[in-house]
PDB file of N, CA and C in Angstrom:
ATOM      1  N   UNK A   1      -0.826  -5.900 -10.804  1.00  0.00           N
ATOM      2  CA  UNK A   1      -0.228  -5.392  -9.595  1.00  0.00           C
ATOM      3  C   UNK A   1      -1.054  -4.238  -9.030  1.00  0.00           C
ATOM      4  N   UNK A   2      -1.284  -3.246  -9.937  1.00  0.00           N
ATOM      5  CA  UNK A   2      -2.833  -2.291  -9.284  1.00  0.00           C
ATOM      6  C   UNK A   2      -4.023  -2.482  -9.630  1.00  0.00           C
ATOM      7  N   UNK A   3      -4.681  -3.469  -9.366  1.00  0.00           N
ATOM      8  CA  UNK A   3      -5.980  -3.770  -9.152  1.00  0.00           C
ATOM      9  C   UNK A   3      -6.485  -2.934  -8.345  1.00  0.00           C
ATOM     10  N   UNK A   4      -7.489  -2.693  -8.075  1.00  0.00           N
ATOM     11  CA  UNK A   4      -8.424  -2.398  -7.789  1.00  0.00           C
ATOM     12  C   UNK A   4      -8.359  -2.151  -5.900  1.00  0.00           C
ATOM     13  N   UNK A   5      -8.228  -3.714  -5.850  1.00  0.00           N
ATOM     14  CA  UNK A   5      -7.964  -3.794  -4.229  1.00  0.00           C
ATOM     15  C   UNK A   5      -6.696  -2.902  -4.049  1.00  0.00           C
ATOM     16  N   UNK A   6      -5.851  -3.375  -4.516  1.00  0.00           N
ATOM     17  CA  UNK A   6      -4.256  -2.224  -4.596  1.00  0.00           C
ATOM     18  C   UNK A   6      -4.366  -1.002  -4.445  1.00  0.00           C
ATOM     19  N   UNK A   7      -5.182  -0.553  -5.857  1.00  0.00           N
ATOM     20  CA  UNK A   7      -5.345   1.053  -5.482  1.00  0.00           C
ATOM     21  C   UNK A   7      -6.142   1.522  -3.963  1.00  0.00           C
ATOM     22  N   UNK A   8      -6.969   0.944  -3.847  1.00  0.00           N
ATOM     23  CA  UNK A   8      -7.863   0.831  -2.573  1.00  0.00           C
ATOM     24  C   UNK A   8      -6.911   1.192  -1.258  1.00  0.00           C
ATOM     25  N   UNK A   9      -5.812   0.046  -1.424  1.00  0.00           N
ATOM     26  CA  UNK A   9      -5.101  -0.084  -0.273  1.00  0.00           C
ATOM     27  C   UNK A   9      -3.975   1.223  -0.303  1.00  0.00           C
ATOM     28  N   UNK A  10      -3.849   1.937  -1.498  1.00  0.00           N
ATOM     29  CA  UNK A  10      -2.680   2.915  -1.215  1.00  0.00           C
ATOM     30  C   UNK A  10      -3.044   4.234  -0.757  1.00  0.00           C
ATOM     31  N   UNK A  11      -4.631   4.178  -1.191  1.00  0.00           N
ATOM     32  CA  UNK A  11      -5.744   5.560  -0.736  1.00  0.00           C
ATOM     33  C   UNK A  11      -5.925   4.946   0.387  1.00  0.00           C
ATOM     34  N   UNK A  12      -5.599   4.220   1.066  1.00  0.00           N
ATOM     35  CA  UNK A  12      -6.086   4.299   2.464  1.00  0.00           C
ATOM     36  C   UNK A  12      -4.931   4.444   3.245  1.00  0.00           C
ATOM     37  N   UNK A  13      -3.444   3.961   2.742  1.00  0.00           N
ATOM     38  CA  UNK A  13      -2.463   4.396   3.343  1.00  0.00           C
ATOM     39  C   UNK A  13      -2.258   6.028   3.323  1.00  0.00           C
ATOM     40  N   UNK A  14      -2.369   6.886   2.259  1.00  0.00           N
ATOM     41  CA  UNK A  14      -2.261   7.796   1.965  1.00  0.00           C
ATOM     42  C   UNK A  14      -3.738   8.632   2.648  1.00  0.00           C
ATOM     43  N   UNK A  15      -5.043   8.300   3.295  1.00  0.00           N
ATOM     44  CA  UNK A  15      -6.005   9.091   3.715  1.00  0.00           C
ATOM     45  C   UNK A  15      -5.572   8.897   5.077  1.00  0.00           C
ATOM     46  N   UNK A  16      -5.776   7.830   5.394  1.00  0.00           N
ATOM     47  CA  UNK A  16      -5.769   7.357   6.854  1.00  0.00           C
ATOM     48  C   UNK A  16      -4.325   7.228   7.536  1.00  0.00           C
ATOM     49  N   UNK A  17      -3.653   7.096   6.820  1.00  0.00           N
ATOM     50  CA  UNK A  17      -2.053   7.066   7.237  1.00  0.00           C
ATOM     51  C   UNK A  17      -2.053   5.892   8.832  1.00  0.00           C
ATOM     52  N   UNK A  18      -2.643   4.822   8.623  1.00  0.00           N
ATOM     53  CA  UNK A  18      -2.303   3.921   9.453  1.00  0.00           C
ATOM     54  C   UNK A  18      -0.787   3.559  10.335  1.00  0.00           C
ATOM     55  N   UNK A  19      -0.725   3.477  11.266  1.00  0.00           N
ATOM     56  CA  UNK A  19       0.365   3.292  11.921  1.00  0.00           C
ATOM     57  C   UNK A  19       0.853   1.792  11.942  1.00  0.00           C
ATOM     58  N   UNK A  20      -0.018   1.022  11.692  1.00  0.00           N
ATOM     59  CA  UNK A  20       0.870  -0.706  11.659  1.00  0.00           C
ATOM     60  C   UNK A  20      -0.418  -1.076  10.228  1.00  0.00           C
ATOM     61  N   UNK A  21       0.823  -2.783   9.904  1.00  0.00           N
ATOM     62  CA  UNK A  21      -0.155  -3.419   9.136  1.00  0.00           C
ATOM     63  C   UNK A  21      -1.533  -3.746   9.684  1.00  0.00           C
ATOM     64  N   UNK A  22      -1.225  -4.081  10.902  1.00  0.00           N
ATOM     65  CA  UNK A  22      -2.501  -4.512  11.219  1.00  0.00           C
ATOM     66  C   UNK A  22      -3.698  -3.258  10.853  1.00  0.00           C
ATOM     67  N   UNK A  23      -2.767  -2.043  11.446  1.00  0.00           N
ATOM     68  CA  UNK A  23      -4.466  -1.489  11.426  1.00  0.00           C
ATOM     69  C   UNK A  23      -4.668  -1.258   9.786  1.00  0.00           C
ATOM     70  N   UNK A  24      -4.051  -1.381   9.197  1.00  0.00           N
ATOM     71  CA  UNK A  24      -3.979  -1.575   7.637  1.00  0.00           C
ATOM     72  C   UNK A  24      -5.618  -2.496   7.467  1.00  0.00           C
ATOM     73  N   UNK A  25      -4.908  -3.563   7.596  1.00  0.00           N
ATOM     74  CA  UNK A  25      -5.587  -4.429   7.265  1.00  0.00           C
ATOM     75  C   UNK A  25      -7.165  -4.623   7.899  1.00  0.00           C
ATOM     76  N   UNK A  26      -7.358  -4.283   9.187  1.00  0.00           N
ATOM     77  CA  UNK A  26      -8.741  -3.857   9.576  1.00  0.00           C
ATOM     78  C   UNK A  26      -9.273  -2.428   8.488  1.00  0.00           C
ATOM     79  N   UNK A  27      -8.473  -1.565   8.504  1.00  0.00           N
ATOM     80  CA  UNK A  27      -9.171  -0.586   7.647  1.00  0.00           C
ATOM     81  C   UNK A  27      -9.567  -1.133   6.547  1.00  0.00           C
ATOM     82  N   UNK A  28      -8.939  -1.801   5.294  1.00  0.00           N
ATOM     83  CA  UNK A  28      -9.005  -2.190   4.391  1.00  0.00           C
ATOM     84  C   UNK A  28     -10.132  -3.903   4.372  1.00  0.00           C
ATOM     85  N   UNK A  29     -10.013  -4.435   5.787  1.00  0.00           N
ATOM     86  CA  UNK A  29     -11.362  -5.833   5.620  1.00  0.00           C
ATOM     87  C   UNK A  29     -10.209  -6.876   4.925  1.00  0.00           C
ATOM     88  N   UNK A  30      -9.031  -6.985   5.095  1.00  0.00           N
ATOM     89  CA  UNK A  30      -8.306  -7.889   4.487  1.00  0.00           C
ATOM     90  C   UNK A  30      -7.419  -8.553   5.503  1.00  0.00           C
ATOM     91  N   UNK A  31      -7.018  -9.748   5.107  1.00  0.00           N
ATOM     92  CA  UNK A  31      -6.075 -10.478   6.090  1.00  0.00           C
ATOM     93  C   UNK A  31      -4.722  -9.747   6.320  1.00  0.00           C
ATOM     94  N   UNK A  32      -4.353  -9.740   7.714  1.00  0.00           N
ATOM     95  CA  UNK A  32      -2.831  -9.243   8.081  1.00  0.00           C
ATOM     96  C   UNK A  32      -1.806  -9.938   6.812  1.00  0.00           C
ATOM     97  N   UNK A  33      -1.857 -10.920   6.655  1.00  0.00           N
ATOM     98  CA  UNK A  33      -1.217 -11.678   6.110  1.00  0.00           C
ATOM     99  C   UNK A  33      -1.047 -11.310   3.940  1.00  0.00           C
ATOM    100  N   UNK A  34      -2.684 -10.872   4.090  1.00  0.00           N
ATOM    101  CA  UNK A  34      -2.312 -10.684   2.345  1.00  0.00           C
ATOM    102  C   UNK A  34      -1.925  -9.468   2.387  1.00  0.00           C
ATOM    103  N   UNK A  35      -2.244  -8.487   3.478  1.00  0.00           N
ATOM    104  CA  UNK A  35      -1.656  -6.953   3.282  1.00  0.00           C
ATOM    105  C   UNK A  35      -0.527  -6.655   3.186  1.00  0.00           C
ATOM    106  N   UNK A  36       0.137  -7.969   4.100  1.00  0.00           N
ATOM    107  CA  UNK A  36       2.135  -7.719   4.447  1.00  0.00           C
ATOM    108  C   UNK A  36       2.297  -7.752   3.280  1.00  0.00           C
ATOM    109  N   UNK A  37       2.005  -9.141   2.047  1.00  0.00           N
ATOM    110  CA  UNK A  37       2.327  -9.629   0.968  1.00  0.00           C
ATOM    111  C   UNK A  37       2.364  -8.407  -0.311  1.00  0.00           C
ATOM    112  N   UNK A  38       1.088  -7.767   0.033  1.00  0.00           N
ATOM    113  CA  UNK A  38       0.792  -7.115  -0.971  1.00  0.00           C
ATOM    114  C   UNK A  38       1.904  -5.395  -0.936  1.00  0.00           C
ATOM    115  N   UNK A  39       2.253  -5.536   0.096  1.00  0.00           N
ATOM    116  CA  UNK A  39       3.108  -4.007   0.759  1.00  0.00           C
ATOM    117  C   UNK A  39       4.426  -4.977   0.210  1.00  0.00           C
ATOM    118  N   UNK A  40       5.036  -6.090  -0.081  1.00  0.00           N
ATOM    119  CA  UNK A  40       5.867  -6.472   0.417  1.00  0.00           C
ATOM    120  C   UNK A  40       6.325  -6.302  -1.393  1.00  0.00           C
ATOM    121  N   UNK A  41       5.303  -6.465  -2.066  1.00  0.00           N
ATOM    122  CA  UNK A  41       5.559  -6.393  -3.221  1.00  0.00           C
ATOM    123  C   UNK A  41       4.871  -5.150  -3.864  1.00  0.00           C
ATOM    124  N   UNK A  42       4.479  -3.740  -3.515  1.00  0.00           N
ATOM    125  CA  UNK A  42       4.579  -2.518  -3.672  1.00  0.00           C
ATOM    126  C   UNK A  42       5.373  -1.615  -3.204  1.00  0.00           C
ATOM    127  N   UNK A  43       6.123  -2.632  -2.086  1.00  0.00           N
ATOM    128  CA  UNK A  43       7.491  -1.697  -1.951  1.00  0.00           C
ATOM    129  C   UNK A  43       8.799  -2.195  -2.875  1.00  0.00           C
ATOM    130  N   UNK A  44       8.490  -3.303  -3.239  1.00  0.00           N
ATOM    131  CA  UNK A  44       9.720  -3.746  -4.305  1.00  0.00           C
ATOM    132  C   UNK A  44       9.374  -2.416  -5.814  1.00  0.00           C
ATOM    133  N   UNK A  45       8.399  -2.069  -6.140  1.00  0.00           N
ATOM    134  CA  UNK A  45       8.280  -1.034  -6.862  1.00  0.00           C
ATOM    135  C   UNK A  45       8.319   0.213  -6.183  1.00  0.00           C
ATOM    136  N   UNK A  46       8.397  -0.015  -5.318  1.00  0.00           N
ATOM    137  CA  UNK A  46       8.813   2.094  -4.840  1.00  0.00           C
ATOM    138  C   UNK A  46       7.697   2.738  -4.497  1.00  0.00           C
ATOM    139  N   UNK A  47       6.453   2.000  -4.051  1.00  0.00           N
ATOM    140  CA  UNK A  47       5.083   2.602  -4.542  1.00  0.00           C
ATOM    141  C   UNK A  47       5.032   2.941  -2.758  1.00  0.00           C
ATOM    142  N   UNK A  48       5.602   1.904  -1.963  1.00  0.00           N
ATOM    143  CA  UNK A  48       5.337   2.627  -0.317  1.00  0.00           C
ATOM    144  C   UNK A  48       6.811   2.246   0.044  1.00  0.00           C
ATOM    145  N   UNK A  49       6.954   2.982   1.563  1.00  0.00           N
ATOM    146  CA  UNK A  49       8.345   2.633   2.589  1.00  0.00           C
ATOM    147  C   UNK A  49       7.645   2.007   3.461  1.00  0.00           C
ATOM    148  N   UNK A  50       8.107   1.386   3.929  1.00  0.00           N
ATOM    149  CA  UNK A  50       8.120   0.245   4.994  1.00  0.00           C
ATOM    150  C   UNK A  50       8.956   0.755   6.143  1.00  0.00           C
ATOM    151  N   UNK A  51       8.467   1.057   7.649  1.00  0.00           N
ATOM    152  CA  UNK A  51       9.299   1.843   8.432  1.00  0.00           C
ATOM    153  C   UNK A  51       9.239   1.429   9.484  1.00  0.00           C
ATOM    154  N   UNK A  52       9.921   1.315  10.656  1.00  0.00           N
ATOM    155  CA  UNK A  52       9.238   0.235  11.932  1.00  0.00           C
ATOM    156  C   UNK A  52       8.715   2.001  12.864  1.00  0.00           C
ATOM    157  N   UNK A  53       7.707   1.347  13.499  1.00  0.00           N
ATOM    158  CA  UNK A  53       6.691   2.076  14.582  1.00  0.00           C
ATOM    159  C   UNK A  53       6.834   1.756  15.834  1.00  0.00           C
ATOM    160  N   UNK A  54       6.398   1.953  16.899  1.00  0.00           N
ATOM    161  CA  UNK A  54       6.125   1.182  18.006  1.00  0.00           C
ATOM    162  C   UNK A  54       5.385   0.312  18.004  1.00  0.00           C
ATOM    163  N   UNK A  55       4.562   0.563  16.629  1.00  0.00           N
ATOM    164  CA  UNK A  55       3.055  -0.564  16.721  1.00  0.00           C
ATOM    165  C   UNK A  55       3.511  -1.765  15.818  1.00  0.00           C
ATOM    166  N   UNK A  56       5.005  -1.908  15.366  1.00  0.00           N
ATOM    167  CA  UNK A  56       5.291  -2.921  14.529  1.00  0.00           C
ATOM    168  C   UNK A  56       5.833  -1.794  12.989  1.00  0.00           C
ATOM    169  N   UNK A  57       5.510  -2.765  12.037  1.00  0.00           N
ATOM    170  CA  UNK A  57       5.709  -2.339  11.009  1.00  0.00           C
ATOM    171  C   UNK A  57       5.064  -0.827  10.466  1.00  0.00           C
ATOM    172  N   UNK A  58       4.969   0.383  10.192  1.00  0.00           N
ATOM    173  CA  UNK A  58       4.258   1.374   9.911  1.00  0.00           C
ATOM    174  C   UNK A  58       4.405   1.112   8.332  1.00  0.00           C
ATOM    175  N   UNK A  59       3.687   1.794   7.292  1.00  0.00           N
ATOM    176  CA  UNK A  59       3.783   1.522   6.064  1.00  0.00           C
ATOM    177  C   UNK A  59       3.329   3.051   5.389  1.00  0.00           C
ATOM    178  N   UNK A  60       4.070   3.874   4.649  1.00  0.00           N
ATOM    179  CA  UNK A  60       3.530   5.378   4.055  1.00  0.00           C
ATOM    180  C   UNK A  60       4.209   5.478   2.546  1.00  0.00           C
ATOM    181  N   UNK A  61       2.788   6.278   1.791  1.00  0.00           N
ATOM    182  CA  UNK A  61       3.320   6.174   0.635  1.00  0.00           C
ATOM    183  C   UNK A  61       4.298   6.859  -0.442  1.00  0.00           C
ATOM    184  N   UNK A  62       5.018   6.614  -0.898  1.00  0.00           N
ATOM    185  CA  UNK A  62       6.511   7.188  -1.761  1.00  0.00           C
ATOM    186  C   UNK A  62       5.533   7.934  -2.860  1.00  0.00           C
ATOM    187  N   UNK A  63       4.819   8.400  -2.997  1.00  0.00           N
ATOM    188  CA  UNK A  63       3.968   9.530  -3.850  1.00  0.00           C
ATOM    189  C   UNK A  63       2.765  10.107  -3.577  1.00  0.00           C
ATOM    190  N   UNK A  64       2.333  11.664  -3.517  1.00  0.00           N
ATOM    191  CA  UNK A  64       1.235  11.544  -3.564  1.00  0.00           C
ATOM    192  C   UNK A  64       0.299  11.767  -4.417  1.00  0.00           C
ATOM    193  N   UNK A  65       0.723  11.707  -5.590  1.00  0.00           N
ATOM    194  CA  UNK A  65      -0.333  10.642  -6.756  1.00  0.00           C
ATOM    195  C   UNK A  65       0.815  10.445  -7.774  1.00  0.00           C
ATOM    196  N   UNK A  66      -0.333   9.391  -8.668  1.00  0.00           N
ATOM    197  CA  UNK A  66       0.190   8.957  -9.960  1.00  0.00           C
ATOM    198  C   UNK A  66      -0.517   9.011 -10.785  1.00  0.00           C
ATOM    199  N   UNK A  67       0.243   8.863 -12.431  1.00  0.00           N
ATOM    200  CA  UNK A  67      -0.643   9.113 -13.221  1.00  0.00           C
ATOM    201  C   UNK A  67       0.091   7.898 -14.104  1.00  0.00           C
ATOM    202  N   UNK A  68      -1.218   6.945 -14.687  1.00  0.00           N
ATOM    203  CA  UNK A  68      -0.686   6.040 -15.037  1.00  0.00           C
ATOM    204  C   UNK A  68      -1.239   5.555 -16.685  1.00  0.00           C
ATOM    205  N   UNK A  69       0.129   5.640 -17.388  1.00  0.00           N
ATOM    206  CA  UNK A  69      -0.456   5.897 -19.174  1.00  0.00           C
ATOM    207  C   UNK A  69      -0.181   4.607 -19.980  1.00  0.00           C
ATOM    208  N   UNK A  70      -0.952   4.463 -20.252  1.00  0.00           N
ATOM    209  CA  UNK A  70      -0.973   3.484 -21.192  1.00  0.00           C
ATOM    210  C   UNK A  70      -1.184   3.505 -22.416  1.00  0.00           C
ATOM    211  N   UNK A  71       0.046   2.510 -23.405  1.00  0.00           N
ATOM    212  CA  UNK A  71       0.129   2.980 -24.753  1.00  0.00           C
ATOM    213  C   UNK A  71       0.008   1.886 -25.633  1.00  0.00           C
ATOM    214  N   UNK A  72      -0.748   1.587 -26.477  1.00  0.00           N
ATOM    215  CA  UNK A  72      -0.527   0.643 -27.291  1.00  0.00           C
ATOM    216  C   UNK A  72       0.474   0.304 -27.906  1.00  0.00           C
ATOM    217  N   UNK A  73       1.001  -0.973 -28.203  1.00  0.00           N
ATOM    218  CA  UNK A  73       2.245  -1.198 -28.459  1.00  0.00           C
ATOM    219  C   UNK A  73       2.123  -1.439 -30.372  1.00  0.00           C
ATOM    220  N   UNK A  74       2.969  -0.767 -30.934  1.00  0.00           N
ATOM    221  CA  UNK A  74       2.968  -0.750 -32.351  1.00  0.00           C
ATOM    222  C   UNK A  74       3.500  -1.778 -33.176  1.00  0.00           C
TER     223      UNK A  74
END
């Protein structure tokens, strides 16, 4: 779920603070279509809000950072 592209896409919500998916998705070089998908299922985790704009959908992120730990399982 945070790949690479993911993280990519939440530093750019969080630098650039885009006002619609679309311009999402030009910033980021990705289809309108996989960006909705990919917001659609980082907001089911809490990771962005989803808010309407004038420009359509606006999208901003529910943290501004994380720290993410990983533990081996015993």
């Amino acid at each position: 779920m945070l790949s690479k592209e993911n993280q990519q896409l939440l530093r750019v919500i969080a630098e650039q603070q885009p006002q619609s998916v679309t311009e999402l998705a030009m910033l980021t070089g990705r289809a309108v279509s996989d960006v909705s998908r990919t917001l659609k299922t980082l907001g089911e985790y809490n990771l962005v809000e989803m808010t309407t704009s004038q420009n359509g959908l606006a999208v901003k992120p529910r943290y501004q950072s994380m720290l993410l730990l990983i533990q081996p399982l015993e």
